[in-house]
N, C-alpha and C. Protein backbone atom coordinates (compact mmCIF):
# COMPACT_ATOMS: atom_id res chain seq x y z
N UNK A 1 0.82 -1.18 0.00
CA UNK A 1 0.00 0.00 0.00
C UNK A 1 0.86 1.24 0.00
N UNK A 2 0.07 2.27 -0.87
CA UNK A 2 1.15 3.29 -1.06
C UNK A 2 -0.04 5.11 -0.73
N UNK A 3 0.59 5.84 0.15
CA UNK A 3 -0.77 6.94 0.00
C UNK A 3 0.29 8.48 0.22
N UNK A 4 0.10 9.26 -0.58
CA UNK A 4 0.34 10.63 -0.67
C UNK A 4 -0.42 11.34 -0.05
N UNK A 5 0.01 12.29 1.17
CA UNK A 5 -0.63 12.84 1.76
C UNK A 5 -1.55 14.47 0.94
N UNK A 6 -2.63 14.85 1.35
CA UNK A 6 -2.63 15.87 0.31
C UNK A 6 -2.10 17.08 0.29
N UNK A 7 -1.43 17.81 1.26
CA UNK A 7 -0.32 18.53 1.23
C UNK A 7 0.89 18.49 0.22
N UNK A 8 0.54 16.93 -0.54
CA UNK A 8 2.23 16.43 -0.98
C UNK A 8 3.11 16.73 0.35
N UNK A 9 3.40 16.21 1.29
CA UNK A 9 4.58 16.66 2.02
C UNK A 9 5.55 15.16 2.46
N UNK A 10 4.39 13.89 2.78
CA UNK A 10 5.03 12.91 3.04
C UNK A 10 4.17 11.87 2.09
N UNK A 11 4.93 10.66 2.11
CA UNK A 11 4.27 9.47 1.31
C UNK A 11 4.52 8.52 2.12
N UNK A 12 3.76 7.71 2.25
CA UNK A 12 3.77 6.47 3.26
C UNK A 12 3.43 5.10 2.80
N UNK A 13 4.47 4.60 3.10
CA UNK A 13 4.49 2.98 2.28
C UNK A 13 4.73 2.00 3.20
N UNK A 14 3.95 0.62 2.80
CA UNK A 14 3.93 -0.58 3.54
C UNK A 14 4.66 -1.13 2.97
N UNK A 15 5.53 -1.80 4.17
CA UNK A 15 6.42 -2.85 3.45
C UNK A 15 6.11 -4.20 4.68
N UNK A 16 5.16 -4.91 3.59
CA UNK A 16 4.64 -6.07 4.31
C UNK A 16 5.27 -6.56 4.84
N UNK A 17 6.75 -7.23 3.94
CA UNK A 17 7.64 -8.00 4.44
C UNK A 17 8.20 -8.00 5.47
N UNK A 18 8.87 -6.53 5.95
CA UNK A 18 9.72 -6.40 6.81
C UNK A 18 8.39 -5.65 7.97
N UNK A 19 7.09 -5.79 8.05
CA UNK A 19 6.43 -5.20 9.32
C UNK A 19 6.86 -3.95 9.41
N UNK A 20 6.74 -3.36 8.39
CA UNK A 20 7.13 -1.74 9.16
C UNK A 20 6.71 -0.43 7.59
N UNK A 21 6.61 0.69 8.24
CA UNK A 21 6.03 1.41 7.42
C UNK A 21 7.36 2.77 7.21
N UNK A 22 7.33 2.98 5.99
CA UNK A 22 8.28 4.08 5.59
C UNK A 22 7.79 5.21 5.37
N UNK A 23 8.29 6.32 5.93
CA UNK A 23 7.93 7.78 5.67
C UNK A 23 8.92 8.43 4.87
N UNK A 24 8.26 8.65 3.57
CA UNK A 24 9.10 9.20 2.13
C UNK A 24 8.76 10.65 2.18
N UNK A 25 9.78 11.84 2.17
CA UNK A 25 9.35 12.76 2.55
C UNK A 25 8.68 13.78 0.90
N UNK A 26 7.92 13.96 0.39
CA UNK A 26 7.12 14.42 -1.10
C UNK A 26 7.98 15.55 -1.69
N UNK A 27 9.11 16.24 -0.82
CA UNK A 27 9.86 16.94 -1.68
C UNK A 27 11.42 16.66 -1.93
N UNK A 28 12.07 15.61 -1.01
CA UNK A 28 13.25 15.07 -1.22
C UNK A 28 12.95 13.45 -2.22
N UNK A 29 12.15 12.92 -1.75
CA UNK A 29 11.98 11.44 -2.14
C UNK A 29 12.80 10.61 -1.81
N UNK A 30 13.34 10.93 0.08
CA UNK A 30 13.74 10.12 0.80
C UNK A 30 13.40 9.97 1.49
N UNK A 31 14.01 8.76 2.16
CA UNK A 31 12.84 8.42 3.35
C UNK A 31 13.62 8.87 4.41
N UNK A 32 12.79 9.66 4.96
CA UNK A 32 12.83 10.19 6.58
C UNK A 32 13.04 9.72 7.65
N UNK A 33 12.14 8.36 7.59
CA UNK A 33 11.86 7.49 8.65
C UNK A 33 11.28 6.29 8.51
N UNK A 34 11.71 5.25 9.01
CA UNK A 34 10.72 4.01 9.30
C UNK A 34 9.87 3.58 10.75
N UNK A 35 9.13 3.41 10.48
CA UNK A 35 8.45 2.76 11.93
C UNK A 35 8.02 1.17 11.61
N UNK A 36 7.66 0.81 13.03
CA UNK A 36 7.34 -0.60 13.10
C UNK A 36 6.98 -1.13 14.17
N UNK A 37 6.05 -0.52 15.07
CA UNK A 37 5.77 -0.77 15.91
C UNK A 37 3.95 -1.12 15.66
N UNK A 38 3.55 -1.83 16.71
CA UNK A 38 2.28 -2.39 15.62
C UNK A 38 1.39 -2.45 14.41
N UNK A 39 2.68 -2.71 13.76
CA UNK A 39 2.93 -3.50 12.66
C UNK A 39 2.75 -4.29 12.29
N UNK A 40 1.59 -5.92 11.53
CA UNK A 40 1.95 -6.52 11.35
C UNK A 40 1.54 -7.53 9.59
N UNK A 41 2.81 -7.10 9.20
CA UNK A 41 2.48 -7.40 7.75
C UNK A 41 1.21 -6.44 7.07
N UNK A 42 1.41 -5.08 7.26
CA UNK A 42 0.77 -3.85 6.68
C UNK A 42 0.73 -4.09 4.88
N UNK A 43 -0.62 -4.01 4.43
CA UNK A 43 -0.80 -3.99 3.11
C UNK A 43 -1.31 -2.97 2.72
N UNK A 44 -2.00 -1.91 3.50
CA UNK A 44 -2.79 -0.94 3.05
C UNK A 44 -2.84 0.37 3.89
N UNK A 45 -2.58 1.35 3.30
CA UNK A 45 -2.55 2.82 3.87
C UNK A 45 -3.71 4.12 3.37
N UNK A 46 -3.99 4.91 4.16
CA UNK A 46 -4.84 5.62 3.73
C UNK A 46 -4.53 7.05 4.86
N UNK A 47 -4.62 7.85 4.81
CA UNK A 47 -4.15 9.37 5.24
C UNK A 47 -5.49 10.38 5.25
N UNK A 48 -5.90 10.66 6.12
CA UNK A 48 -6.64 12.10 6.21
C UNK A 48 -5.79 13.53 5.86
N UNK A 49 -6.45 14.62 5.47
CA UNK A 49 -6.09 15.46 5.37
C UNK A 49 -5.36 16.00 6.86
N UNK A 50 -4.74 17.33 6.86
CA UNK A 50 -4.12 18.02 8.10
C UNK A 50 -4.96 18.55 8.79
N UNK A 51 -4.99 18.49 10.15
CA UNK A 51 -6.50 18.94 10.56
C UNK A 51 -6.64 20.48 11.09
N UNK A 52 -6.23 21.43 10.28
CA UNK A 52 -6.74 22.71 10.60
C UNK A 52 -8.02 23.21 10.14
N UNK A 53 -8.37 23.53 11.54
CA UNK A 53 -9.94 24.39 11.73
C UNK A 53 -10.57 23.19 12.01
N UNK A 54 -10.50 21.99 12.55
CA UNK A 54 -11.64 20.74 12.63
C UNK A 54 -10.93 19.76 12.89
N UNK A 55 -11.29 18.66 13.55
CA UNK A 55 -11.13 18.00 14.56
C UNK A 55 -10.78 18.45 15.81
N UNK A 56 -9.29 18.04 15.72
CA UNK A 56 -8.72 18.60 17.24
C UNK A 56 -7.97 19.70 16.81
N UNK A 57 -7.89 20.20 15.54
CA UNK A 57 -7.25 21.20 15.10
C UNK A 57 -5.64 21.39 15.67
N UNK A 58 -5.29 20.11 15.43
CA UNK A 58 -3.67 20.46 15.96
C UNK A 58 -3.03 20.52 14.69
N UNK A 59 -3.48 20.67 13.41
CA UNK A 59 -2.49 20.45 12.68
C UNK A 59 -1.72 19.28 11.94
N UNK A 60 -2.14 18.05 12.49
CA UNK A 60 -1.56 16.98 12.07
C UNK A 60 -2.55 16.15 11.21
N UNK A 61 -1.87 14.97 10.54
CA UNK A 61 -3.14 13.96 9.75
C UNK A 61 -2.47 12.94 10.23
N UNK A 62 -3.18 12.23 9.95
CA UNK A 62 -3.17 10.79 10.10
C UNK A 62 -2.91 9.52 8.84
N UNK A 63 -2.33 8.83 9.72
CA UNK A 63 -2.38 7.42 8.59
C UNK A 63 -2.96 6.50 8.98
N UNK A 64 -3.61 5.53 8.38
CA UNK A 64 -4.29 4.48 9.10
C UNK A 64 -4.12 2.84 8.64
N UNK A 65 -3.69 2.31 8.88
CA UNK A 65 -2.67 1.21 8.40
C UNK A 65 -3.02 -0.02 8.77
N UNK A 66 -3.67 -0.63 7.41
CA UNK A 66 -4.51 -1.88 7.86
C UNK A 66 -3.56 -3.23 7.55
N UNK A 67 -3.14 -3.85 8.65
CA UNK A 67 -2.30 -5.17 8.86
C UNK A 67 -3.09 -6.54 8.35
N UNK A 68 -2.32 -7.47 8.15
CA UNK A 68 -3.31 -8.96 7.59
C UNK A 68 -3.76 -9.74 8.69
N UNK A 69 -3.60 -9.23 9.99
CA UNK A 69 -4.06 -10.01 11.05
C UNK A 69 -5.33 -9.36 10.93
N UNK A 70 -5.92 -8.34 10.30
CA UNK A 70 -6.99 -7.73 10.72
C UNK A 70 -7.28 -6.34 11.18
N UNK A 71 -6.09 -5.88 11.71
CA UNK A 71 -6.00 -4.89 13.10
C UNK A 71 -5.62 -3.77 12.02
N UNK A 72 -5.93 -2.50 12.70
CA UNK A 72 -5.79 -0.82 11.93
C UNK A 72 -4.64 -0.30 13.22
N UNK A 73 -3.42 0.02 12.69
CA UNK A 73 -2.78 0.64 13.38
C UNK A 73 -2.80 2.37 13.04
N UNK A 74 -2.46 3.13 13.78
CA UNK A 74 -2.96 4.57 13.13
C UNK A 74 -1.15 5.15 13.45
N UNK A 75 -1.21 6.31 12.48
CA UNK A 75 0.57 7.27 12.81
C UNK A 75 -0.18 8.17 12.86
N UNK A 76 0.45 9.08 13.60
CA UNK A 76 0.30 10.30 13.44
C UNK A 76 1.39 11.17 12.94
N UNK A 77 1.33 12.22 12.39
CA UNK A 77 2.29 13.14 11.58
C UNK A 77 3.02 13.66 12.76
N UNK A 78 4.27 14.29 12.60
CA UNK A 78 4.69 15.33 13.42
C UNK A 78 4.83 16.96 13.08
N UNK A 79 5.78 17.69 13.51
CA UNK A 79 7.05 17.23 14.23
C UNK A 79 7.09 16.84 15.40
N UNK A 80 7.79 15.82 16.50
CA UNK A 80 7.88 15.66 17.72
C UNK A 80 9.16 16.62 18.02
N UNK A 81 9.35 17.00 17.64
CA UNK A 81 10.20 17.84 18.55
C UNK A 81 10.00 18.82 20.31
N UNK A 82 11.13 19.40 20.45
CA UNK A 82 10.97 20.39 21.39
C UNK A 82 9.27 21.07 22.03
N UNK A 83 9.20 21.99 20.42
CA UNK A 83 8.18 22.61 20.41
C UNK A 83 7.11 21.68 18.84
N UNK A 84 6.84 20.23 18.75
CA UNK A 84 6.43 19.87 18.10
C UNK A 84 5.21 19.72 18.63
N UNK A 85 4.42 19.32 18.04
CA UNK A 85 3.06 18.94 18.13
C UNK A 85 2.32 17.37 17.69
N UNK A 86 3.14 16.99 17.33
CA UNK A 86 2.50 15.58 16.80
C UNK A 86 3.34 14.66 17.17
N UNK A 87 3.10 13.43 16.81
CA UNK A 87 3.86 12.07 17.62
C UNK A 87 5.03 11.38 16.53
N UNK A 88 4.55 12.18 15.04
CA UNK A 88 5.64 11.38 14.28
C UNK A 88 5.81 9.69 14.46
N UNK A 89 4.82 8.97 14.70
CA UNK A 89 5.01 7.47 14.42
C UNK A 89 3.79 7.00 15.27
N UNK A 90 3.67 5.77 14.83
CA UNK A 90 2.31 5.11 15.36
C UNK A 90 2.41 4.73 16.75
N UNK A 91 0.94 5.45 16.83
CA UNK A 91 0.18 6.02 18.06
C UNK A 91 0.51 4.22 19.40
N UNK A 92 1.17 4.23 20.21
CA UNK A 92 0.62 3.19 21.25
C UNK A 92 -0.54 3.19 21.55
N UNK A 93 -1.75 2.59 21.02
CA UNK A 93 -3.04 2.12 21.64
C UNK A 93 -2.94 0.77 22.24
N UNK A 94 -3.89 0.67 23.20
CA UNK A 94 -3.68 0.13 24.53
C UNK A 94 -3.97 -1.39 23.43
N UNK A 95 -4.98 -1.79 22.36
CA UNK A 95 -5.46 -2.77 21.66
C UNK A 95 -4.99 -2.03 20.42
N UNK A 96 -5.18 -3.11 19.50
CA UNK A 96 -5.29 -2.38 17.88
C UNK A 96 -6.54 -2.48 17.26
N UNK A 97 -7.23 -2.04 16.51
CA UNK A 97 -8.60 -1.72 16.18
C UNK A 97 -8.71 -3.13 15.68
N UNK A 98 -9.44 -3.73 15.63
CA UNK A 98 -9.84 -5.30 14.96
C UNK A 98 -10.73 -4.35 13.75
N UNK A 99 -10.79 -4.74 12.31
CA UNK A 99 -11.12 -4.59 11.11
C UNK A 99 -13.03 -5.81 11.43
């Protein structure tokens, strides 16, 4: 699974094989980052827009990342930094969403 955020800013790809998801950044076309934390064997990605003016209005989107066991793991965008606002990698939920 492959999804462009609509900003163009990041692209996010499953790589079944290795359980883990890559963050390709839309104006270098490198990757930034990998994650892999509930993870498992990810085939499919899908991204909300950035959420200014609605939801929680922090600014960030989401990815939502459906594994072959069933389960939806979600990322959230960052930056985590200092003064960041977002988590930059998938969210620890206490369960993973069962599909």
């Amino acid at each position: 699974g492959i999804a462009w955020d609509g900003a163009n800013e990041d692209i996010l790809v499953c790589n079944e094989n290795s359980n883990s998801l890559s963050i390709i950044s839309g104006n270098t076309l490198q990757v930034r980052k990998t994650v892999g934390s509930q993870l498992n064997e990810p085939f499919a990605v899908a991204i909300t827009p950035r959420q200014r003016g609605f939801g929680f209005a922090r600014d960030v989107y989401f990815g939502y990342i459906l594994n072959r066991n069933g389960t939806v793991a979600v990322f959230e965008s960052g930056p985590n930094s200092v003064n960041g606002w977002g988590y930059d990698d998938v969210l620890p939920l206490d369960g993973l969403w069962a599909v």
